[in-house]
Protein backbone atom coordinates (compact mmCIF):
# COMPACT_ATOMS: atom_id res chain seq x y z
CA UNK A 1 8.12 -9.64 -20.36
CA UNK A 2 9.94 -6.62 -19.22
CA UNK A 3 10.34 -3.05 -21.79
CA UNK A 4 12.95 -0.94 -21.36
CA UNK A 5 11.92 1.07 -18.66
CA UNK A 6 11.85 -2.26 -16.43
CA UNK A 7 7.89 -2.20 -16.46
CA UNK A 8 6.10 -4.98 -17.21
CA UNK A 9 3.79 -5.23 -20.22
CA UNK A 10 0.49 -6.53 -20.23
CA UNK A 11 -0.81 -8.67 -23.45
CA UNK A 12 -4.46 -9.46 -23.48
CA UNK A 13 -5.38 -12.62 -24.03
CA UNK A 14 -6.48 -14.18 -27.18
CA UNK A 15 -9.26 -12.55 -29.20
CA UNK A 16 -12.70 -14.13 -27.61
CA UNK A 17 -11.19 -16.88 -25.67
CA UNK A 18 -13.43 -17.43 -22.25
CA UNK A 19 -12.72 -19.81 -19.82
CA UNK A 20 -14.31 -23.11 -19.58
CA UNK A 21 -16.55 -24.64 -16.67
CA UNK A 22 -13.81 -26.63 -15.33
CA UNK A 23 -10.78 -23.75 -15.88
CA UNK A 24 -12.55 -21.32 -13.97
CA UNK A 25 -12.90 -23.88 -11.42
CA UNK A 26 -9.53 -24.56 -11.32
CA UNK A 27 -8.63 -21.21 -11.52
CA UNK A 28 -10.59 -19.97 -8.79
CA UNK A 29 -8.86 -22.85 -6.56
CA UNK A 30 -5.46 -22.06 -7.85
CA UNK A 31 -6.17 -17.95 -6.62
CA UNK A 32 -7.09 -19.45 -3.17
CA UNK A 33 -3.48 -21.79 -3.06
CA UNK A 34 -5.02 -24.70 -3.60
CA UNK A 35 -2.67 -27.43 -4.71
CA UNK A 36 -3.76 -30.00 -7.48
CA UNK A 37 -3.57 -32.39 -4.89
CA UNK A 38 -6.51 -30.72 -3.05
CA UNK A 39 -8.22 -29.45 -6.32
CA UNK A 40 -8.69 -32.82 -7.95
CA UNK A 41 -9.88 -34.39 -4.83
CA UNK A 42 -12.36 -31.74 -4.41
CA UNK A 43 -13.57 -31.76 -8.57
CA UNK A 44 -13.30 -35.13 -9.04
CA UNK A 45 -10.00 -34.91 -12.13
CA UNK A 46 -6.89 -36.38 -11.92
CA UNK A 47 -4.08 -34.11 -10.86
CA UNK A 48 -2.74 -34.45 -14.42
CA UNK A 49 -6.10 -32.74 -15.85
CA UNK A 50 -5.66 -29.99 -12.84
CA UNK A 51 -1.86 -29.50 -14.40
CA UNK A 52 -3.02 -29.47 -17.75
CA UNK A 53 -5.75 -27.03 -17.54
CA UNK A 54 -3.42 -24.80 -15.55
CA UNK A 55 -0.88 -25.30 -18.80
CA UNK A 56 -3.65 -24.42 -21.17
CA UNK A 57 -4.62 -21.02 -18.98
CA UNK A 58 -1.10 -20.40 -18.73
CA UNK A 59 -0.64 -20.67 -22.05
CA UNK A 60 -3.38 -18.43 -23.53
CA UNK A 61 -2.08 -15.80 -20.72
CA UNK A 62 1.38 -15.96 -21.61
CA UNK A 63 2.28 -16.41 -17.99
CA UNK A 64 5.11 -18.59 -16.54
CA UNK A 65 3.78 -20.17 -13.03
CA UNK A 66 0.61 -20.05 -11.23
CA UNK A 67 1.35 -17.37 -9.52
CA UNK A 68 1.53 -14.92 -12.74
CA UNK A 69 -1.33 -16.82 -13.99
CA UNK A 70 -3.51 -15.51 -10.79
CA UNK A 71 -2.14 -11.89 -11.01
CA UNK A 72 -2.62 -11.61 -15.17
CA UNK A 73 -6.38 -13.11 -13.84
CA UNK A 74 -6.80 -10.37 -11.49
CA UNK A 75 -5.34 -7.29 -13.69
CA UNK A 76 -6.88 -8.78 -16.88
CA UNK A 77 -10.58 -8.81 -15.13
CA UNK A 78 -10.90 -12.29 -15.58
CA UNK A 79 -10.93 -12.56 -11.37
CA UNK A 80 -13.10 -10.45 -9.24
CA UNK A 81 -11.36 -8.56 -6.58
CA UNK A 82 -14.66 -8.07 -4.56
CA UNK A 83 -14.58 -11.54 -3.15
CA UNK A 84 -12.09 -14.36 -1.33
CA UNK A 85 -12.20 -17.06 -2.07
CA UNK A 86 -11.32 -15.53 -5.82
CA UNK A 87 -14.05 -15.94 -8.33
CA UNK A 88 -14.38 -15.74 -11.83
CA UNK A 89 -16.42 -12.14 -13.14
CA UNK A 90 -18.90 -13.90 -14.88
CA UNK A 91 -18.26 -13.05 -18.28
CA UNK A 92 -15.40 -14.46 -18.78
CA UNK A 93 -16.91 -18.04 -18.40
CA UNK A 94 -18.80 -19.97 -21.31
């Protein structure tokens, strides 16, 4: 979403939601590139779960594509930027 001084706007997202197990997971292997090819060979989930947990984080985040999800993850705190691979800051997982 873009104002009217062609910044973008940042919306948290919703009150108290935390990431699951499996999204953060997913979402630390979607921060790295991993395809959901490679992601649900590697945690055992069809691709179709990979897809639909990225949907759900999507969602919640109000982002488009995985790449929006990863940034919104990194300026929203919900990614560390200490580390690569990506991980998850630790409380934002339940």
């Amino acid at each position: 979403m873009v104002n009217d001084q062609n910044r973008c706007e940042v919306s948290r997202p919703v009150d108290g939601w935390v990431l699951s197990s499996v999204q953060a997971r997913i979402l630390e292997g979607v921060a790295a590139g991993f395809s959901s090819g490679r992601l649900s060979r590697e945690l055992h989930l069809s691709s179709k779960t990979i897809d639909y947990h990225v949907r759900v984080m999507s969602d919640k985040l109000q982002t488009p594509n995985r790449v929006s999800l990863v940034s919104r993850a990194f300026v929203l705190q919900i990614l560390r930027t200490d580390s690569w691979p990506p991980r998850i800051a630790s409380d934002t997982v339940d």
